[in-house]
N, C-alpha and C. Protein backbone atom coordinates (compact mmCIF):
# COMPACT_ATOMS: atom_id res chain seq x y z
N UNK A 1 4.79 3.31 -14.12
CA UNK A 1 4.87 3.76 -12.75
C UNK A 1 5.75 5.00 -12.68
N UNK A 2 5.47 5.79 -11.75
CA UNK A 2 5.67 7.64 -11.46
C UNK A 2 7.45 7.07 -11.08
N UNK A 3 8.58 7.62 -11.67
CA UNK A 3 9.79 7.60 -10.91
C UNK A 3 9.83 8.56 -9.46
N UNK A 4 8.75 9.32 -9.47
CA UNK A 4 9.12 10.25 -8.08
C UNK A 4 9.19 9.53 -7.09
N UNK A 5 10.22 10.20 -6.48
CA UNK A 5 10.57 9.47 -4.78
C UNK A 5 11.71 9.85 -5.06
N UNK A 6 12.71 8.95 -3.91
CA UNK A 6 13.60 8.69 -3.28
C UNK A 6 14.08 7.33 -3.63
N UNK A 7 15.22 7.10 -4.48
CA UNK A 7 15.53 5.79 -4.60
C UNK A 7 17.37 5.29 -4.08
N UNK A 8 17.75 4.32 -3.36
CA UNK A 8 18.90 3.99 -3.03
C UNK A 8 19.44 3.08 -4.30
N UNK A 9 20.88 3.23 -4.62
CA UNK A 9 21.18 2.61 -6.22
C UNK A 9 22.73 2.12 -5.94
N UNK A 10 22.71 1.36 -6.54
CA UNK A 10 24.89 1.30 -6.37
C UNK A 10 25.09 0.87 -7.94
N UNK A 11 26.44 1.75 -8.34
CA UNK A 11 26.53 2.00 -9.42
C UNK A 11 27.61 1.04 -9.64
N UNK A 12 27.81 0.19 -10.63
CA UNK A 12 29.26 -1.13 -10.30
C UNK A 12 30.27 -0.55 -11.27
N UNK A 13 30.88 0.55 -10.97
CA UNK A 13 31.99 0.74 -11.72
C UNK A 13 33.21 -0.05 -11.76
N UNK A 14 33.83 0.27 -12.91
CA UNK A 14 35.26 -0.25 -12.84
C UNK A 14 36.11 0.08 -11.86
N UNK A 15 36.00 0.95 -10.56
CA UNK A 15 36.67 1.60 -9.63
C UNK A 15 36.04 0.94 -8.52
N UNK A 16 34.77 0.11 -8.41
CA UNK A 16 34.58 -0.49 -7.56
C UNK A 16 33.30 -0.36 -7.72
N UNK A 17 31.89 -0.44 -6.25
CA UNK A 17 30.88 -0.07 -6.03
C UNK A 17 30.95 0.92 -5.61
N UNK A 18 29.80 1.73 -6.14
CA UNK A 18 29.76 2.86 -5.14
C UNK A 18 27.95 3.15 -5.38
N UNK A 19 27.67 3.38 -3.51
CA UNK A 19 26.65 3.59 -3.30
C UNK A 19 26.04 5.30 -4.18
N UNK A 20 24.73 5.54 -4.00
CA UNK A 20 23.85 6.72 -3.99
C UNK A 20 22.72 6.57 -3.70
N UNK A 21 22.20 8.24 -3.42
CA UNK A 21 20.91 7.78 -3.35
C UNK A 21 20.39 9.06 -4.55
N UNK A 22 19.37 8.67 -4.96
CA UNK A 22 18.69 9.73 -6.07
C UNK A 22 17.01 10.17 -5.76
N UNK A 23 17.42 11.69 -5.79
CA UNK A 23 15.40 11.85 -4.95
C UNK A 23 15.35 12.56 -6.81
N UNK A 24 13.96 12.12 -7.71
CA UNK A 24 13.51 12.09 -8.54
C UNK A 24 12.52 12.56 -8.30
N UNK A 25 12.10 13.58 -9.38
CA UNK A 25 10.76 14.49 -9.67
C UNK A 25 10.79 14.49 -11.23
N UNK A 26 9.22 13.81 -11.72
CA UNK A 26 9.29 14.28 -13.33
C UNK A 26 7.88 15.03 -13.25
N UNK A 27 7.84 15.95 -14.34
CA UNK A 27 6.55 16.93 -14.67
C UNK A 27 6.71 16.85 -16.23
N UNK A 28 5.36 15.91 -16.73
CA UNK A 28 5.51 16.24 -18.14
C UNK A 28 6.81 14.89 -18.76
N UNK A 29 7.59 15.51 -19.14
CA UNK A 29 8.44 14.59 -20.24
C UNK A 29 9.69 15.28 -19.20
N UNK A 30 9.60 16.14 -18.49
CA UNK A 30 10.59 16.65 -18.00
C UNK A 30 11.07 16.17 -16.46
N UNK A 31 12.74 15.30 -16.47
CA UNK A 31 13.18 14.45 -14.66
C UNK A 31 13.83 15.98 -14.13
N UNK A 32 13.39 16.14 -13.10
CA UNK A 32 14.50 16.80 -11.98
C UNK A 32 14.80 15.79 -11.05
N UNK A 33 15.87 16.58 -10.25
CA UNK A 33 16.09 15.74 -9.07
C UNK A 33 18.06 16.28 -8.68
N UNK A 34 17.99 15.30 -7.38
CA UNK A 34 19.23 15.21 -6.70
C UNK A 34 19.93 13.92 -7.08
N UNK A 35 21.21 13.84 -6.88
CA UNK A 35 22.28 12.65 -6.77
C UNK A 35 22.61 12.66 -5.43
N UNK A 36 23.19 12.21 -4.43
CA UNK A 36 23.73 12.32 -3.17
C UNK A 36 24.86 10.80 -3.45
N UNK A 37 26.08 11.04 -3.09
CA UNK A 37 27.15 9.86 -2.88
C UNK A 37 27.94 10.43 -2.13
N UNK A 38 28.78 9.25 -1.54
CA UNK A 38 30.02 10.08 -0.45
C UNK A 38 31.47 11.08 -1.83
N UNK A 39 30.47 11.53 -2.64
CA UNK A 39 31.43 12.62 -3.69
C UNK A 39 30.96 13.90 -3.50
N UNK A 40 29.64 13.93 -2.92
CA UNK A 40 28.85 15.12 -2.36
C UNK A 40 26.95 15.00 -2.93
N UNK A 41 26.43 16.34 -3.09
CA UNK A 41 24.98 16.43 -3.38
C UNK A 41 25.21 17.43 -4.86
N UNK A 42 24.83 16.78 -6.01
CA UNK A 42 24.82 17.31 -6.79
C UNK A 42 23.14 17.08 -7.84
N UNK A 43 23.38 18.57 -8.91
CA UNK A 43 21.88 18.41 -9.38
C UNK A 43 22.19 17.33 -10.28
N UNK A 44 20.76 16.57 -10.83
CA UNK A 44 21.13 16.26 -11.93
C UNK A 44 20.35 17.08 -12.87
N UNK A 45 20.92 16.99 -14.77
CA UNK A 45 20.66 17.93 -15.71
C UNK A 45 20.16 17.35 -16.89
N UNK A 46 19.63 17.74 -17.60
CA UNK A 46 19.08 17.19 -18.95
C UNK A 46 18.27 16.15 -18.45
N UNK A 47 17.35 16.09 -18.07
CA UNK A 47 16.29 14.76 -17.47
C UNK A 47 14.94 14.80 -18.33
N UNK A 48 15.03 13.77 -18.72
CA UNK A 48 13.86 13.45 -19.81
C UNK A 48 13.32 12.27 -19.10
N UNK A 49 12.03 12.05 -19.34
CA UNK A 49 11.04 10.96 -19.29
C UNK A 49 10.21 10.65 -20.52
N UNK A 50 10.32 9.46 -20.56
CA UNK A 50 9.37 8.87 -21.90
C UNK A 50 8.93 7.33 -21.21
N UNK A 51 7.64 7.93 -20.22
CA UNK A 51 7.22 6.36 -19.98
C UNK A 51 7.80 5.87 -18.91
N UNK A 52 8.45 4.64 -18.75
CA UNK A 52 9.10 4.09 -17.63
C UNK A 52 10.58 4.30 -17.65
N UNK A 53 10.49 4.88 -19.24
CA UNK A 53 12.48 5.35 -19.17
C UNK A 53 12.71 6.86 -19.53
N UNK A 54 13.74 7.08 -18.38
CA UNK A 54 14.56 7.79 -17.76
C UNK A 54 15.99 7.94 -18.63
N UNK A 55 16.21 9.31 -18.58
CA UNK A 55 17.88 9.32 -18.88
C UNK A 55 18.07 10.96 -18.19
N UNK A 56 19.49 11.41 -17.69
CA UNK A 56 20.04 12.39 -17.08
C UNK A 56 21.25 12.66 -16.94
N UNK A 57 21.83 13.36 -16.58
CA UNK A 57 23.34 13.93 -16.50
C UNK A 57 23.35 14.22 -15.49
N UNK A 58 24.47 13.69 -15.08
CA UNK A 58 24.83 14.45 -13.20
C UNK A 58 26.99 15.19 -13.90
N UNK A 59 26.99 15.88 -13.09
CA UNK A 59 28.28 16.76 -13.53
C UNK A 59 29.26 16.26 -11.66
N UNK A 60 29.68 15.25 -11.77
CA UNK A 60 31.00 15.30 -10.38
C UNK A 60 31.93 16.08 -10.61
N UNK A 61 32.46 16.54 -9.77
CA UNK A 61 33.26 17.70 -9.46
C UNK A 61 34.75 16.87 -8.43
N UNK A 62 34.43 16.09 -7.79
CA UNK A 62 35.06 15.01 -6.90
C UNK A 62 35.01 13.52 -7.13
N UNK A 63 35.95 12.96 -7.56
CA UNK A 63 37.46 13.04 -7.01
C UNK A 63 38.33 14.17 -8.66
N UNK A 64 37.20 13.70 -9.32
CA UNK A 64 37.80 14.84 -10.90
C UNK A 64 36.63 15.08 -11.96
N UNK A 65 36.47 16.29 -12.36
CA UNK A 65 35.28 16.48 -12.83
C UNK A 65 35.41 15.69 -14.39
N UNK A 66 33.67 15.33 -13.87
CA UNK A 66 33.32 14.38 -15.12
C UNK A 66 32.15 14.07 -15.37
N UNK A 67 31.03 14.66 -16.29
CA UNK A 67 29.74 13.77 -15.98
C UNK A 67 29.44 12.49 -16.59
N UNK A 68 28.77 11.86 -15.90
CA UNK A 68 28.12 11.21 -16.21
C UNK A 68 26.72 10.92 -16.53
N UNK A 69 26.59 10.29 -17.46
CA UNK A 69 25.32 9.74 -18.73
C UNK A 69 24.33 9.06 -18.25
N UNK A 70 23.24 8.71 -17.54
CA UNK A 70 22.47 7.97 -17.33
C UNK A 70 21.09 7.99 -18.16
N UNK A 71 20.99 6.50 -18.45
CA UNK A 71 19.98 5.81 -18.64
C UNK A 71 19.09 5.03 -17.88
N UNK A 72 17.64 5.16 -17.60
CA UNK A 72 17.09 4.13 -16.79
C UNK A 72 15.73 3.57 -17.02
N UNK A 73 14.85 2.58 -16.35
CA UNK A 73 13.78 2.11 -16.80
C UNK A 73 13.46 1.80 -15.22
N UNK A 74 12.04 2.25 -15.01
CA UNK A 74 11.53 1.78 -13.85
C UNK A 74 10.36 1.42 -13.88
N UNK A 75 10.47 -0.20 -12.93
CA UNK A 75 9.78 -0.85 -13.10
C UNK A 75 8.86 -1.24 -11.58
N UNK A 76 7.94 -0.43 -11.38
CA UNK A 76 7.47 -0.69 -9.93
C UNK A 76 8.39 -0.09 -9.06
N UNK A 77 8.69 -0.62 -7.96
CA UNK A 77 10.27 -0.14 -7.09
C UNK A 77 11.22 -0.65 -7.30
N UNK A 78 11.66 -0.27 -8.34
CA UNK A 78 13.27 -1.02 -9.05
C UNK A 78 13.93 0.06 -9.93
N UNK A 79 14.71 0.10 -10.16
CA UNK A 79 14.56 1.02 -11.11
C UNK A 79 16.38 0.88 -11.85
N UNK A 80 16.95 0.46 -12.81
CA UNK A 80 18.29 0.18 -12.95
C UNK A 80 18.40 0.32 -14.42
N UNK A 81 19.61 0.79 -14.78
CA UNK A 81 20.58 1.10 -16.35
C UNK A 81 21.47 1.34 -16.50
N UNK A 82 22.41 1.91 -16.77
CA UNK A 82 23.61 2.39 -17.21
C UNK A 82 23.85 3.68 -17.52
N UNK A 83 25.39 3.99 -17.33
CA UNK A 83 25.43 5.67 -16.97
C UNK A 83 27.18 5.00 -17.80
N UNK A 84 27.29 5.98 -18.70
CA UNK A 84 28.86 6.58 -19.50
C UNK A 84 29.37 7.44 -18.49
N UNK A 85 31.08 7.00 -18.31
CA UNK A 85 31.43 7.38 -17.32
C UNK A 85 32.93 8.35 -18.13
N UNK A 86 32.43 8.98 -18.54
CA UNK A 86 33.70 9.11 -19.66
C UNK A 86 34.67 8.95 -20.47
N UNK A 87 35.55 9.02 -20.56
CA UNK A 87 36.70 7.99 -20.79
C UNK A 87 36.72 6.82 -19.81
N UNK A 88 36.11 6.62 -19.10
CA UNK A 88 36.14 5.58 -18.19
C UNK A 88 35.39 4.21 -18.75
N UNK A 89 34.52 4.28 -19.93
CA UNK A 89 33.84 3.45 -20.18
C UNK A 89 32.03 3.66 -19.58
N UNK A 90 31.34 2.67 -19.35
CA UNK A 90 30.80 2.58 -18.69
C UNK A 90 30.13 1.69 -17.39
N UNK A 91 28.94 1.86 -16.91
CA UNK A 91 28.35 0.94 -15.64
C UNK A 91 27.48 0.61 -15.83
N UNK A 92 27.17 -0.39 -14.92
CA UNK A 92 25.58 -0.67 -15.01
C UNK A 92 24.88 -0.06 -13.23
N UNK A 93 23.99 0.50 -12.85
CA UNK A 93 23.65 0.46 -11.81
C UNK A 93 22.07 -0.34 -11.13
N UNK A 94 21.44 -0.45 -10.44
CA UNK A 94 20.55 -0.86 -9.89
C UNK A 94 20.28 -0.52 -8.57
N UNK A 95 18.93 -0.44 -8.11
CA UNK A 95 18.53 0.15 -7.06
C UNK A 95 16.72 -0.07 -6.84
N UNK A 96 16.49 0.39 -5.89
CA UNK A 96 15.22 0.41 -5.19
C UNK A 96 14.50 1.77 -4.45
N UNK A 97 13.51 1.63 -4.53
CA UNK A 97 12.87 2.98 -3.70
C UNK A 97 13.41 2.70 -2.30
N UNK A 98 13.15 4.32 -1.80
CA UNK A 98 13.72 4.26 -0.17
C UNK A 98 12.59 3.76 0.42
């Protein structure tokens, strides 16, 4: 199944939950797209597709710059994996189409 859309996700960090939402476009082997969280609207980078899995880089700037690593697999309207949070370790997130 196509990741394009609009999907709502909460990421369970060690700092707590924190909501997003992610609008996804792939062409080819190649993800674009947005991040949106109350940290701001940022791109995400390096987006590959192979199939139902997903991986990307988003770069935060707020509360201290750091990117983070994501991995994902989507399955119908679901779509959830894990993202390296730097020295922080990592998360797991999960989410749904809008």
């Amino acid at each position: 199944m196509s990741a394009d859309g609009t999907w709502n996700v909460r990421i369970e960090s060690p700092m707590g939950a924190q909501d997003a939402q992610l609008v996804l476009a792939t062409e080819g082997a190649t993800l674009t797209g947005r991040m949106t969280s109350p940290q701001g609207e940022i791109d995400i980078t390096d987006g590959t597709v192979d199939g139902d899995s997903l991986a990307w880089k988003a770069a935060l700037t707020q509360p201290m710059p750091i990117t983070l690593e994501f991995t994902a697999t989507v399955s119908g309207d679901s779509i959830s994996g894990t993202t390296t949070l730097g020295s922080f370790g990592s998360a797991t997130f999960a989410g749904s189409r809008a």
